[in-house]
Every structure is written in structure tokens, then in C-alpha cells.
PDB file of N, CA and C in Angstrom:
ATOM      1  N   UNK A   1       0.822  -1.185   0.000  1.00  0.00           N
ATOM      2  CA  UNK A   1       0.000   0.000   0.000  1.00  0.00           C
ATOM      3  C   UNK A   1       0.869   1.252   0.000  1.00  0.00           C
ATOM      4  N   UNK A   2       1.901   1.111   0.982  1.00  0.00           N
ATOM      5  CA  UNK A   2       2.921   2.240   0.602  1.00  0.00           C
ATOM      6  C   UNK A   2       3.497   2.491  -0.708  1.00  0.00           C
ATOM      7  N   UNK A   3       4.019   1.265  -1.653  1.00  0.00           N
ATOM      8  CA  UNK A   3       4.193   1.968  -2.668  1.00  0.00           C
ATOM      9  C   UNK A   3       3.391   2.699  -3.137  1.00  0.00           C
ATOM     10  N   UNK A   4       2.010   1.731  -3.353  1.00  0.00           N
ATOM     11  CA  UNK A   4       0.837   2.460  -4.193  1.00  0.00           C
ATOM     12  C   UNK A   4       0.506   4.119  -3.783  1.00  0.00           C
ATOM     13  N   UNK A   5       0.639   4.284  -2.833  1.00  0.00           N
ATOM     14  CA  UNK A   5       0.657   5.667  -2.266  1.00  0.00           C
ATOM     15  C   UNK A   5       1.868   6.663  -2.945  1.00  0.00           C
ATOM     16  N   UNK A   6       3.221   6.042  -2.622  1.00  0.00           N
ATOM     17  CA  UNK A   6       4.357   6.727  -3.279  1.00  0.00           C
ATOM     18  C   UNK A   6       4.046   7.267  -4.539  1.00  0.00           C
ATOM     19  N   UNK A   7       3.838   5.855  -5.356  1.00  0.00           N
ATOM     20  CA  UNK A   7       3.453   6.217  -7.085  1.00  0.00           C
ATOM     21  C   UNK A   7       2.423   6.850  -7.270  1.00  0.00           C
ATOM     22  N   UNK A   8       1.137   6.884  -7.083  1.00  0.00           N
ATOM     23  CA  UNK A   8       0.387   8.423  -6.690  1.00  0.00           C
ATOM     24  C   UNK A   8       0.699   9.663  -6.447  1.00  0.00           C
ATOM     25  N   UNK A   9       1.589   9.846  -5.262  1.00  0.00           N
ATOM     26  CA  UNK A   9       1.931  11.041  -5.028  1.00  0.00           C
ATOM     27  C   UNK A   9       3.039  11.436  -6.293  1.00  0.00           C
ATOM     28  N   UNK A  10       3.326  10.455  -6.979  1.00  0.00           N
ATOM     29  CA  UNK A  10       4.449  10.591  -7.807  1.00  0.00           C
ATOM     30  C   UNK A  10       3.783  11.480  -8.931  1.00  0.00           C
ATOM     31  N   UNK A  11       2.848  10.495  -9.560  1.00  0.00           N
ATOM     32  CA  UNK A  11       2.018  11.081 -10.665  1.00  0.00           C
ATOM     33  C   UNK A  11       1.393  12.195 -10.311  1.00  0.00           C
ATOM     34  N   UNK A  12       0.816  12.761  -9.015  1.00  0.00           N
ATOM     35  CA  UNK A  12       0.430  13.979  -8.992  1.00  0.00           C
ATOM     36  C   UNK A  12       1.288  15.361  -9.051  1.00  0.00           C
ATOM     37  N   UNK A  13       2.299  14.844  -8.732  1.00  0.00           N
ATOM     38  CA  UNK A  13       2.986  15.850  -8.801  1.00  0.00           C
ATOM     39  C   UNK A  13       3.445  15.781  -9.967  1.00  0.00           C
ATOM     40  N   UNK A  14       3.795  15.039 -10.823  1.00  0.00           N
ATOM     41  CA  UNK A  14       3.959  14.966 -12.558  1.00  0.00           C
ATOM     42  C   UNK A  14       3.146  15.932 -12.708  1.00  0.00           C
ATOM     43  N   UNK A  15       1.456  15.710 -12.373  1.00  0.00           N
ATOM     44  CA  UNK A  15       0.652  16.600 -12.851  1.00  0.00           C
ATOM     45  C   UNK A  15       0.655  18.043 -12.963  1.00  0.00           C
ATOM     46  N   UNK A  16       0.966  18.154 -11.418  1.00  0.00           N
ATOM     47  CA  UNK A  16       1.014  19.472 -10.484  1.00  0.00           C
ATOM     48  C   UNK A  16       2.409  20.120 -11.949  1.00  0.00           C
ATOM     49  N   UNK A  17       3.266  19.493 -11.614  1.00  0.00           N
ATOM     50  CA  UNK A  17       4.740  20.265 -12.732  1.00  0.00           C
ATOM     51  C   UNK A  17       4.002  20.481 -13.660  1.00  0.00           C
ATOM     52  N   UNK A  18       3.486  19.522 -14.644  1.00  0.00           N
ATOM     53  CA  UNK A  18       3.137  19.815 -16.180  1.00  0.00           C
ATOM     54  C   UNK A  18       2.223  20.963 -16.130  1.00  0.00           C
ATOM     55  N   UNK A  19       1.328  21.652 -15.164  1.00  0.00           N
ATOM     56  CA  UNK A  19       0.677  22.484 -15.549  1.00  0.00           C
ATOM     57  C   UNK A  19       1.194  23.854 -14.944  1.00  0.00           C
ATOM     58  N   UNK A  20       2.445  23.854 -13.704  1.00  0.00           N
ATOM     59  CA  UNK A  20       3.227  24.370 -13.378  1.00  0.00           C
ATOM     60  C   UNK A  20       3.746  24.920 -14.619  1.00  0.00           C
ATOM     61  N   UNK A  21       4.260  24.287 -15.583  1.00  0.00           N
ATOM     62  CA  UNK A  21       5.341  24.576 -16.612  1.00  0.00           C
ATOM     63  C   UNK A  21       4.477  25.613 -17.093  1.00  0.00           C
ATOM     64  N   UNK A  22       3.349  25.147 -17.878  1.00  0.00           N
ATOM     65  CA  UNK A  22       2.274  26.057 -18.566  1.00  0.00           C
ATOM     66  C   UNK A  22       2.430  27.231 -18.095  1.00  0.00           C
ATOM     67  N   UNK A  23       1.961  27.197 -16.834  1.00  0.00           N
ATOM     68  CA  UNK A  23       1.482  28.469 -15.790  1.00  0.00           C
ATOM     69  C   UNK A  23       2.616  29.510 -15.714  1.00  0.00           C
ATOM     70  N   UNK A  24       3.726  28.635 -15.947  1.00  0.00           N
ATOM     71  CA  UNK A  24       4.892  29.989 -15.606  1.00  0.00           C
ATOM     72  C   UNK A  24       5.027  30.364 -16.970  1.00  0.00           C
ATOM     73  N   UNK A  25       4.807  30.548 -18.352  1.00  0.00           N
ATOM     74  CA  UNK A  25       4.681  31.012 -19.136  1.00  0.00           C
ATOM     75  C   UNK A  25       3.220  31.832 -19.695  1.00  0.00           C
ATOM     76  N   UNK A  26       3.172  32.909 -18.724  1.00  0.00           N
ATOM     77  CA  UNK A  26       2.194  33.458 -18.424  1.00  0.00           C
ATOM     78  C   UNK A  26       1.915  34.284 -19.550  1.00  0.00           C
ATOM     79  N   UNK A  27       0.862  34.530 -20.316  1.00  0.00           N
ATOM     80  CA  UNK A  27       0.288  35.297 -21.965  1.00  0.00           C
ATOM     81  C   UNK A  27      -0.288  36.487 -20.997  1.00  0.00           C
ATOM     82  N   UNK A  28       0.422  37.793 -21.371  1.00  0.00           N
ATOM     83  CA  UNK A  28       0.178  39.370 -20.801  1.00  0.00           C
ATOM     84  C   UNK A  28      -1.592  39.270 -20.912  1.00  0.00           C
ATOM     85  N   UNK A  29      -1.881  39.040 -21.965  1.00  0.00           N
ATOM     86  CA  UNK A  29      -3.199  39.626 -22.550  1.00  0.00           C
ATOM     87  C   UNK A  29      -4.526  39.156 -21.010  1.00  0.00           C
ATOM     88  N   UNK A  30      -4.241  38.048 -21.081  1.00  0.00           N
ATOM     89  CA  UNK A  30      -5.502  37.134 -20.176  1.00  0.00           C
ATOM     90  C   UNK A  30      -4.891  36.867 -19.145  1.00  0.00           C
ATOM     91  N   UNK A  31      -3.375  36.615 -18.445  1.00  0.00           N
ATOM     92  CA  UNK A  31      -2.655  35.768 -16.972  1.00  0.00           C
ATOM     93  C   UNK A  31      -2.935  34.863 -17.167  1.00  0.00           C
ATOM     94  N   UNK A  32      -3.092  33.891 -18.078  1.00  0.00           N
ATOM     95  CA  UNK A  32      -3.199  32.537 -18.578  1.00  0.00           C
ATOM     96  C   UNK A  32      -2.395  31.821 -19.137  1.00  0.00           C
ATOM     97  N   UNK A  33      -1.791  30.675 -18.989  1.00  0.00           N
ATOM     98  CA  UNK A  33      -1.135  30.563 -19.621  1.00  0.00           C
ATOM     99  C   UNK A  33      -1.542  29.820 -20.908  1.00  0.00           C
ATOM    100  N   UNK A  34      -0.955  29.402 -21.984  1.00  0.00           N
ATOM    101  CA  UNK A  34      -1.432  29.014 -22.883  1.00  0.00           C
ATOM    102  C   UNK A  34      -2.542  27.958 -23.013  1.00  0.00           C
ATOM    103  N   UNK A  35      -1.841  27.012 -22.217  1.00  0.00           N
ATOM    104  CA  UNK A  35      -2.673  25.643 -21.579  1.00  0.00           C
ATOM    105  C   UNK A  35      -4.113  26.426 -21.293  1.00  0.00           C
ATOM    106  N   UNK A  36      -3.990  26.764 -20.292  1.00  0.00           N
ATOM    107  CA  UNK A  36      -4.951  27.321 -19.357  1.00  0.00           C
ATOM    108  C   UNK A  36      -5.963  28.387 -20.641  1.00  0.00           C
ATOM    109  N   UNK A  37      -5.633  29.139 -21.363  1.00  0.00           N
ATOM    110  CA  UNK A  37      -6.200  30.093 -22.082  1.00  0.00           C
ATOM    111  C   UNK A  37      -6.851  29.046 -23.210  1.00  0.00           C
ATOM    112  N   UNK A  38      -6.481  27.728 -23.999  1.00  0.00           N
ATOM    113  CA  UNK A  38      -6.846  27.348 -24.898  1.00  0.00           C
ATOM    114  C   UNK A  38      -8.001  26.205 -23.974  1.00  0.00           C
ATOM    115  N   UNK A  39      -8.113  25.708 -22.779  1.00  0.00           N
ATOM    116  CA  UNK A  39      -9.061  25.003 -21.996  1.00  0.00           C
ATOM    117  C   UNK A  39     -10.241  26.224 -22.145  1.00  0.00           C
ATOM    118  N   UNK A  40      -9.776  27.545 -21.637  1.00  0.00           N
ATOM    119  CA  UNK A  40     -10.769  28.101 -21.541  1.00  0.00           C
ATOM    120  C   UNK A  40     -11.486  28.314 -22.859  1.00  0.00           C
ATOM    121  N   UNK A  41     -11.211  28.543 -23.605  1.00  0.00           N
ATOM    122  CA  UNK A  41     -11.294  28.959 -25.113  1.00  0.00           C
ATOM    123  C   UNK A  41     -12.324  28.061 -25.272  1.00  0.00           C
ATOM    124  N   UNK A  42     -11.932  26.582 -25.051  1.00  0.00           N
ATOM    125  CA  UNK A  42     -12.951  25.205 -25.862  1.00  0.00           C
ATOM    126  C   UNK A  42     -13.518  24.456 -24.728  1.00  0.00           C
ATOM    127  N   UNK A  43     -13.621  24.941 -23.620  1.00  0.00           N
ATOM    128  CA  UNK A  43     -14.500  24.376 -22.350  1.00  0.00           C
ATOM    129  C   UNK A  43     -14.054  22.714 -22.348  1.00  0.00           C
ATOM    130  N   UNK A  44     -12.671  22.712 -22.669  1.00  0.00           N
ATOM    131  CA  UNK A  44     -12.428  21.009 -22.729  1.00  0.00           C
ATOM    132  C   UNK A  44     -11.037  20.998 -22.102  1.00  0.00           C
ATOM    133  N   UNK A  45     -10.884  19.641 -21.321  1.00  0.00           N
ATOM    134  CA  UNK A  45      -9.311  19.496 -21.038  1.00  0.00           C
ATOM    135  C   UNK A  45      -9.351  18.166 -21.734  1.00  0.00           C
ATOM    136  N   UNK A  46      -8.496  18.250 -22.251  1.00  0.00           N
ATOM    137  CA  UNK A  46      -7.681  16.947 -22.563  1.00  0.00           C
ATOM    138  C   UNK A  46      -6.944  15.760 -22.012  1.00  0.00           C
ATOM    139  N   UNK A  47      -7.943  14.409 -21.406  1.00  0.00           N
ATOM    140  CA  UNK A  47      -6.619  13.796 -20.183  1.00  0.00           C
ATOM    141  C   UNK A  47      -6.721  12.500 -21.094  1.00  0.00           C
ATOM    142  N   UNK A  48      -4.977  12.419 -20.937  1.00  0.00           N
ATOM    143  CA  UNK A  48      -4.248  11.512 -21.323  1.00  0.00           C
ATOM    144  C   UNK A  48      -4.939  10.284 -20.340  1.00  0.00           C
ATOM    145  N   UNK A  49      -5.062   8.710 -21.045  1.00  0.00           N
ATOM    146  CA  UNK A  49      -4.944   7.759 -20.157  1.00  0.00           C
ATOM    147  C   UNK A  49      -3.992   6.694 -20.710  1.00  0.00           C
ATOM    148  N   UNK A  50      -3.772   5.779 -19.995  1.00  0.00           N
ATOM    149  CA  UNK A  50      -3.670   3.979 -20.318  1.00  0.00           C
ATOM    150  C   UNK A  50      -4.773   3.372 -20.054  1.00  0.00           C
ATOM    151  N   UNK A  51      -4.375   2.757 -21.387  1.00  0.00           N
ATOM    152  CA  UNK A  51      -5.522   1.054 -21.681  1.00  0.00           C
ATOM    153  C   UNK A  51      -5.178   0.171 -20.110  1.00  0.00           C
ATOM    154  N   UNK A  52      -4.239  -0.157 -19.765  1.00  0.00           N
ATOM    155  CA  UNK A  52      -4.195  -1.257 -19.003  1.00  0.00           C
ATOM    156  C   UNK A  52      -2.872  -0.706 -18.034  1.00  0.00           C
ATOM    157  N   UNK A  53      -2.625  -0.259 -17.389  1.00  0.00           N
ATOM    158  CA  UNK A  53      -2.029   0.092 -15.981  1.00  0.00           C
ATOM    159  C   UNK A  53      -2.829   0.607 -14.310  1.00  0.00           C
ATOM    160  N   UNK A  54      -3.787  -0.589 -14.453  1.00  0.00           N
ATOM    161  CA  UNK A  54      -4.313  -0.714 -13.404  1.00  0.00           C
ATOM    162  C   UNK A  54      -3.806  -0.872 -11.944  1.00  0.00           C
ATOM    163  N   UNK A  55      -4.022  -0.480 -10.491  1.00  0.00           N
ATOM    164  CA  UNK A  55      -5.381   0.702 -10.702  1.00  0.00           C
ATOM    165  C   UNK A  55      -5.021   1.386 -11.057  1.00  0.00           C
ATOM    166  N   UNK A  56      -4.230   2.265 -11.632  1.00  0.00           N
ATOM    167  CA  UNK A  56      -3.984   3.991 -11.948  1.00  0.00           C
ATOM    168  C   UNK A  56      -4.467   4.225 -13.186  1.00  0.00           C
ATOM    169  N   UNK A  57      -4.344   3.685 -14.371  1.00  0.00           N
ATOM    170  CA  UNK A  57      -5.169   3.676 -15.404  1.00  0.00           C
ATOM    171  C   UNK A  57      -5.763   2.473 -16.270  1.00  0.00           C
ATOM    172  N   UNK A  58      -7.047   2.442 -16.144  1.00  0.00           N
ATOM    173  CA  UNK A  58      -7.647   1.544 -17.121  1.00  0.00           C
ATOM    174  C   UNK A  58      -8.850   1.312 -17.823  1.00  0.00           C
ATOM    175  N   UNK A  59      -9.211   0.391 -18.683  1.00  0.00           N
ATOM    176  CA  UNK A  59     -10.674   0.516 -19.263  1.00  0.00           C
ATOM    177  C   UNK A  59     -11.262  -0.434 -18.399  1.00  0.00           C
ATOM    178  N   UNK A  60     -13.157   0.152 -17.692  1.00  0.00           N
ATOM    179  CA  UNK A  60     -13.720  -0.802 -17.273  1.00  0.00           C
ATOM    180  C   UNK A  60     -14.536  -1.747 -18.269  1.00  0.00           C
ATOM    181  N   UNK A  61     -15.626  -2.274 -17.979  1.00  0.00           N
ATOM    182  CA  UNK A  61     -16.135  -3.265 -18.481  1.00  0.00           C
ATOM    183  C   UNK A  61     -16.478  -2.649 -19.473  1.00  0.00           C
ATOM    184  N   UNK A  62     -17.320  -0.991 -19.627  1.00  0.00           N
ATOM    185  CA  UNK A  62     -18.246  -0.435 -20.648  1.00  0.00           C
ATOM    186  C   UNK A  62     -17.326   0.080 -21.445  1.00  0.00           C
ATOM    187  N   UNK A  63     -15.312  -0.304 -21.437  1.00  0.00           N
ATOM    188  CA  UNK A  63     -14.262   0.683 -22.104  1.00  0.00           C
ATOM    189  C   UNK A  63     -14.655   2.706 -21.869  1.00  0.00           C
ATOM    190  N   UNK A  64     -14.931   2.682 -20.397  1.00  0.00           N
ATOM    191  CA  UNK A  64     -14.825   4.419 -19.864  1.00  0.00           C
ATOM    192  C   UNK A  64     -13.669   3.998 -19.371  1.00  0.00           C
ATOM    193  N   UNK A  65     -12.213   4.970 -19.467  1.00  0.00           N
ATOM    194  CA  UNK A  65     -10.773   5.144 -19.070  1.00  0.00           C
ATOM    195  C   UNK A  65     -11.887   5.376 -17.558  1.00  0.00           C
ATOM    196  N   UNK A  66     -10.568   4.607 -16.578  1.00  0.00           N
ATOM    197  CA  UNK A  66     -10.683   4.831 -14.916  1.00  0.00           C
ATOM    198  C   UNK A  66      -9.703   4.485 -14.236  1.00  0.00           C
ATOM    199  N   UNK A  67      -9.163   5.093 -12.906  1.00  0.00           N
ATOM    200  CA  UNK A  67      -8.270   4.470 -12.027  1.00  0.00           C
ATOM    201  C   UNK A  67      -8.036   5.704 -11.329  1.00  0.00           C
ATOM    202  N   UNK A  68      -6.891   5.093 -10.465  1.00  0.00           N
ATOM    203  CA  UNK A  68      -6.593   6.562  -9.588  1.00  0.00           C
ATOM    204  C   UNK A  68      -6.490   7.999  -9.913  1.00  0.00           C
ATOM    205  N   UNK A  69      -5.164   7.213 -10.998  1.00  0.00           N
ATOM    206  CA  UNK A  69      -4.641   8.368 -11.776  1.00  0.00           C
ATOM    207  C   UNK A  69      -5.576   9.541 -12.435  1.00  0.00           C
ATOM    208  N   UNK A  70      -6.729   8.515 -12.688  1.00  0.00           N
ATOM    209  CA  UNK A  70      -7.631   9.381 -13.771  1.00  0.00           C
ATOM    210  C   UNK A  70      -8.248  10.311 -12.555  1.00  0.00           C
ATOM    211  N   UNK A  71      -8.908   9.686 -11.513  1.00  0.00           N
ATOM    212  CA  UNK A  71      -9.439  10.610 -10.299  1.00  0.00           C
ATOM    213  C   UNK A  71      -8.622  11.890  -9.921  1.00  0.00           C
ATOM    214  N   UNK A  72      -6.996  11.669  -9.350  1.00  0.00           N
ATOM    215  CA  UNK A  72      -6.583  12.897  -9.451  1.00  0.00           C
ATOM    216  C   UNK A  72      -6.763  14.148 -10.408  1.00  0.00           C
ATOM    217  N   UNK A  73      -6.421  13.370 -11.882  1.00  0.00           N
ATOM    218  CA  UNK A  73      -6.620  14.346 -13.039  1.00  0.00           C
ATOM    219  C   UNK A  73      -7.718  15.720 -12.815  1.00  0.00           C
ATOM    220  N   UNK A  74      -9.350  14.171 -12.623  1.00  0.00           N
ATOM    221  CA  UNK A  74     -10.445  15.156 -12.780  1.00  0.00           C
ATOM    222  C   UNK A  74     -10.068  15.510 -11.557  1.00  0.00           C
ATOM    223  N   UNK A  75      -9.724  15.914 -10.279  1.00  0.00           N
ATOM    224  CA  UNK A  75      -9.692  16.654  -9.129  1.00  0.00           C
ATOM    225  C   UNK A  75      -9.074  17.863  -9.754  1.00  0.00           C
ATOM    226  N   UNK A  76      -8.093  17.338 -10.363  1.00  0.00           N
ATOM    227  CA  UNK A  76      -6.902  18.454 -10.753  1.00  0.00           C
ATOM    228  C   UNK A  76      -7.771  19.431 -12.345  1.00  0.00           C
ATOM    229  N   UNK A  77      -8.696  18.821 -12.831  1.00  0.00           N
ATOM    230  CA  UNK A  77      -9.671  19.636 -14.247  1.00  0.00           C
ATOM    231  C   UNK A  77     -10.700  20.321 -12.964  1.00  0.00           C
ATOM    232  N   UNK A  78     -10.961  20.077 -11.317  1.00  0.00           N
ATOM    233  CA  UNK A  78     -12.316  20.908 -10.784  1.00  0.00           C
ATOM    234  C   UNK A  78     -11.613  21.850 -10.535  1.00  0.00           C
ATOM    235  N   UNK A  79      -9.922  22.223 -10.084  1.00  0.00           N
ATOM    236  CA  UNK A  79      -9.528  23.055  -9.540  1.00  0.00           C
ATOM    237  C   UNK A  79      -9.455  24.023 -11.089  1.00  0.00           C
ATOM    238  N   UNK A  80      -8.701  23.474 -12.308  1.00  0.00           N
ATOM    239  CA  UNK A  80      -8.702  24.352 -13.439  1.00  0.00           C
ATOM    240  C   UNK A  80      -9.861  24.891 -14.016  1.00  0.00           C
ATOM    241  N   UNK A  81     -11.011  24.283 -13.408  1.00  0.00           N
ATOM    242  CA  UNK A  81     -12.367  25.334 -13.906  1.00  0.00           C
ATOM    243  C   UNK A  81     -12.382  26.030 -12.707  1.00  0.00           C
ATOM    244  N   UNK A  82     -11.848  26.360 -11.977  1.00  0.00           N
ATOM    245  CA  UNK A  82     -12.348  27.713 -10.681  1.00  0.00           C
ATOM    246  C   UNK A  82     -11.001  28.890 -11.460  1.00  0.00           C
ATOM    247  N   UNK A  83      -9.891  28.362 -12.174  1.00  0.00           N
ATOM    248  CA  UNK A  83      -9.179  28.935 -12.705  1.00  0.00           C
ATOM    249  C   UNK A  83      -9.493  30.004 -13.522  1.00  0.00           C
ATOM    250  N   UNK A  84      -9.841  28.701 -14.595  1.00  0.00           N
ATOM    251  CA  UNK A  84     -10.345  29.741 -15.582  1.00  0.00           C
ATOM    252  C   UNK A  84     -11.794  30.209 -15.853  1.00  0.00           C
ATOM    253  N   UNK A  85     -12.530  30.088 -14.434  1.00  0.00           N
ATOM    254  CA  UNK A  85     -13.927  30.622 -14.307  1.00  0.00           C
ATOM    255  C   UNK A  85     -15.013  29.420 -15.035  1.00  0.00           C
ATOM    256  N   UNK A  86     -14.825  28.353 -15.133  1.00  0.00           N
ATOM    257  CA  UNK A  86     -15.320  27.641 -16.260  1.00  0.00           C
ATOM    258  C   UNK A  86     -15.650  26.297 -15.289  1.00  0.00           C
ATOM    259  N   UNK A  87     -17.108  26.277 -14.607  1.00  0.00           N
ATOM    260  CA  UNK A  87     -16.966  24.885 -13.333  1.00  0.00           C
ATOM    261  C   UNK A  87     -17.971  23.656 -14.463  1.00  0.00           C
ATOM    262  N   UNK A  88     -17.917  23.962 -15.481  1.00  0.00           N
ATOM    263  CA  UNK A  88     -18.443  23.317 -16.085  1.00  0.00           C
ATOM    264  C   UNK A  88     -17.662  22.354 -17.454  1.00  0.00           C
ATOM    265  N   UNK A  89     -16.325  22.426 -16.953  1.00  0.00           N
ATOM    266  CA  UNK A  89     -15.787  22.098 -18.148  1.00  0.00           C
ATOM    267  C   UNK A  89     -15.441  20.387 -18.290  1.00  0.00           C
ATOM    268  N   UNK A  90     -15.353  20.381 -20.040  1.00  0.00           N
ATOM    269  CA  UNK A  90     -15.644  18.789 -20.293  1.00  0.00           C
ATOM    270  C   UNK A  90     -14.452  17.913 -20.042  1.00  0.00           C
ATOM    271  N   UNK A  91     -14.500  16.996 -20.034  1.00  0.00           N
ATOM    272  CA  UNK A  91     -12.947  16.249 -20.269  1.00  0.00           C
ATOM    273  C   UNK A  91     -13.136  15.665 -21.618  1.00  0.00           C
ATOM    274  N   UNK A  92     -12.077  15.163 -22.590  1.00  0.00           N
ATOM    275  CA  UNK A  92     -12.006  14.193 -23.052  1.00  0.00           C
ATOM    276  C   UNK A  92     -10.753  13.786 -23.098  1.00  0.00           C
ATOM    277  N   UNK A  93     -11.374  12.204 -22.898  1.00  0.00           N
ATOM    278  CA  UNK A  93      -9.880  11.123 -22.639  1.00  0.00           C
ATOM    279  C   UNK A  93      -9.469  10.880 -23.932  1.00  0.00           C
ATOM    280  N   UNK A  94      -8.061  10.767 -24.084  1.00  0.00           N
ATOM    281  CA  UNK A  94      -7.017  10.806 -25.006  1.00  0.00           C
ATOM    282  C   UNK A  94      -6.071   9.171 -24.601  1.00  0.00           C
ATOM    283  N   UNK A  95      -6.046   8.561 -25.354  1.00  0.00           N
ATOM    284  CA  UNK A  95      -5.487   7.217 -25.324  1.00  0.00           C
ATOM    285  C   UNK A  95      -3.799   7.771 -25.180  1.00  0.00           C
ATOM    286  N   UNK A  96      -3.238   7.459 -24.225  1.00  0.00           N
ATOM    287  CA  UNK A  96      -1.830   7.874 -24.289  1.00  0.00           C
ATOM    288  C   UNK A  96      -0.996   5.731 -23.910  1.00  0.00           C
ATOM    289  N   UNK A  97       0.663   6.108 -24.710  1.00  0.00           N
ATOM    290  CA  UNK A  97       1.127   5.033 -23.561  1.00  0.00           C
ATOM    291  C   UNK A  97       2.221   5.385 -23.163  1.00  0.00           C
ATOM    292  N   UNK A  98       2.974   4.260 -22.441  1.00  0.00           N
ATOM    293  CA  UNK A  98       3.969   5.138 -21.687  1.00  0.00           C
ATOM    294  C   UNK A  98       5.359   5.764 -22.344  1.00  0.00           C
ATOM    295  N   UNK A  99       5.164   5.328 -23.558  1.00  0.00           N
ATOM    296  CA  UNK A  99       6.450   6.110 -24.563  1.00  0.00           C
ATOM    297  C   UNK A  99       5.558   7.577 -25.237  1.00  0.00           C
ATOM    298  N   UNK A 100       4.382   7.860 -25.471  1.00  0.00           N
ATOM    299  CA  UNK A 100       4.122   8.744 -26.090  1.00  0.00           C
ATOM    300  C   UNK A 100       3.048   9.622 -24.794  1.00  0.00           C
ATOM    301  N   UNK A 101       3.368   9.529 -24.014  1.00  0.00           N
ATOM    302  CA  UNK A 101       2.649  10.552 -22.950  1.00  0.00           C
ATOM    303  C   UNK A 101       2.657  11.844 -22.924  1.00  0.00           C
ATOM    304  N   UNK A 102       4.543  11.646 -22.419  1.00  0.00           N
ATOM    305  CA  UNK A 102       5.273  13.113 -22.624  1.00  0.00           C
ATOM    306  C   UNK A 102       5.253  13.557 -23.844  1.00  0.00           C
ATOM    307  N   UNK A 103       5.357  13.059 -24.741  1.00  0.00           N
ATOM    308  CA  UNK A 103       5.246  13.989 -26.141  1.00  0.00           C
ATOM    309  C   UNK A 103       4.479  14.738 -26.414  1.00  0.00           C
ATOM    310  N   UNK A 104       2.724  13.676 -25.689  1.00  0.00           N
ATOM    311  CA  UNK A 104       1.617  14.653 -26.037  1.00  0.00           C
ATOM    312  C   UNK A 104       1.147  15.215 -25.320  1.00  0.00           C
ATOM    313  N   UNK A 105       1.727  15.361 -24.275  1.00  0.00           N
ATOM    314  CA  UNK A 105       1.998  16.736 -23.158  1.00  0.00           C
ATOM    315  C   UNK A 105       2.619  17.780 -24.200  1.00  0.00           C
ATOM    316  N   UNK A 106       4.175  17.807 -24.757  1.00  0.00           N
ATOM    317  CA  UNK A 106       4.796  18.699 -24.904  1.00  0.00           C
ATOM    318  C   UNK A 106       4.205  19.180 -26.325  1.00  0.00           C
ATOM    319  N   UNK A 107       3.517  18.427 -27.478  1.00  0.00           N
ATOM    320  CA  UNK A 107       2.853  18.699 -28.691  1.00  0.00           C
ATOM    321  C   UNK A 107       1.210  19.603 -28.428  1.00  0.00           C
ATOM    322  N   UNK A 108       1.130  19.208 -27.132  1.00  0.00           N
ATOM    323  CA  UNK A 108      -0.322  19.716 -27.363  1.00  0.00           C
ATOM    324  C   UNK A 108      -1.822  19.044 -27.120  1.00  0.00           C
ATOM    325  N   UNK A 109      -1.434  17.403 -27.527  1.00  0.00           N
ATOM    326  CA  UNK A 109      -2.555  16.557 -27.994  1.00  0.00           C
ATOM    327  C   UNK A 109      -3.300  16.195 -26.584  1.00  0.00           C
ATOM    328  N   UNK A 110      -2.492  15.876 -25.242  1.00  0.00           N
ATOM    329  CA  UNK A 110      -3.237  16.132 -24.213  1.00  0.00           C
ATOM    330  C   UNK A 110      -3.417  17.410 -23.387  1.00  0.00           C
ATOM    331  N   UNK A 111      -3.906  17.989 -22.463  1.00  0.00           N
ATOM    332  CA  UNK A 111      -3.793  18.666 -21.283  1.00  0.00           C
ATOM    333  C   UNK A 111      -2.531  18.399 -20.218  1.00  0.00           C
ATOM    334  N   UNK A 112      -3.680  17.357 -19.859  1.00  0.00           N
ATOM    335  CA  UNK A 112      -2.855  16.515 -18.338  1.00  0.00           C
ATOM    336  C   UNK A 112      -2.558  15.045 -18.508  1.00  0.00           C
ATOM    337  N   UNK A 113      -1.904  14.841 -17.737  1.00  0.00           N
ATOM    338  CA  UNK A 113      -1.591  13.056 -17.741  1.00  0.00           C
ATOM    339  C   UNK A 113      -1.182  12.743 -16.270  1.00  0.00           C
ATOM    340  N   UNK A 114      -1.500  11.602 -15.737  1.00  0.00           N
ATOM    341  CA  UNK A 114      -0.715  11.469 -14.608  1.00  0.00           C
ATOM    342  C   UNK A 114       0.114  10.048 -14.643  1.00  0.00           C
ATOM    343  N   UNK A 115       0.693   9.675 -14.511  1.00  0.00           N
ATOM    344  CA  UNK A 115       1.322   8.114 -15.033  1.00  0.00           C
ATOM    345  C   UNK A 115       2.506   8.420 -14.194  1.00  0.00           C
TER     346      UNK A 115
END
């Protein structure tokens, strides 16, 4: 159980950085950062998952992405709609794996990821 805890706190704070990074590249116009300004823009975040890295990420029976990981995320999409004024905003899950996560963090194609 302790690991499982460790690797949690691990991935959240992955999280916490990746939107850290965003945030400190702050756009004059709005105090947004890009991330943050293009969520607001399309009322959507983008979360990365895994098919099969259970519990932290996986498909249940009906194939809806679920696991820990994914729970932090949306904790971490309720705090970015008080952000960007937006408590209504959508998710959609983005199939990530563990070689192309970071990429689609750094390209654009997700939001968030936690892994």
C-alpha cells in the first residue's frame, strides 16, 4: 500500500509540474497561460490515459478510461475550472502510452496526464 501511495503522489505531482510549466509562461493579454487560455477557449481538457495500468489507469467493463490516476486528473480539471472561471468544463480522454505521454503533453494533444 505504501508503494501504491508513493506512485500516486508521484504522478500527482507529474501533474502538479506539467501544468506548473504552462502556468509559468504566463500570456500578458488574459494571466493565462497558454494551456490554461486554450481550456478556456474550448471548455475542454484533454486527459491523457492507459488502456491497461491498473489501478492507476484503465478501461472498465463499458471501455470508460478509470483508475486513480484518472481521479486525481479530474480533481486536478475541478480546480482548473475555478481557474479559468469555467466549473463546467468537459474532459475528453485521449489514449496515451507510456512512450508517447510526454510527447503529447509537450505537442499539445493532451492537457494533463498522470502516469
Amino acid at each position: 500500500m505504501t508503494r501504491m501511495l508513493k506512485v500516486a503522489a508521484g504522478g500527482l505531482l507529474l501533474a502538479a509540474m506539467l501544468l506548473a510549466t504552462g502556468a509559468s509562461a504566463q500570456t500578458a493579454s488574459e494571466g493565462l497561460s497558454p494551456t490554461l487560455a486554450n481550456i478556456k477557449k474550448t471548455h475542454v481538457v484533454r486527459l491523457g490515459y492507459r488502456e491497461s495500468s491498473p489501478p492507476f489507469s484503465f478501461l472498465d467493463q463499458s471501455n470508460r478510461p478509470i483508475g486513480y490516476s484518472l481521479e486525481l486528473c479530474e480533481a486536478i480539471v475541478e480546480e482548473i475550472g475555478t481557474e479559468v472561471d469555467d466549473p463546467n468544463l468537459k474532459i475528453e480522454y485521449v489514449k496515451v502510452t507510456s512512450d508517447d505521454r510526454i510527447p503529447a503533453v509537450i505537442n499539445n494533444k493532451i492537457d494533463l496526464e498522470s502516469g
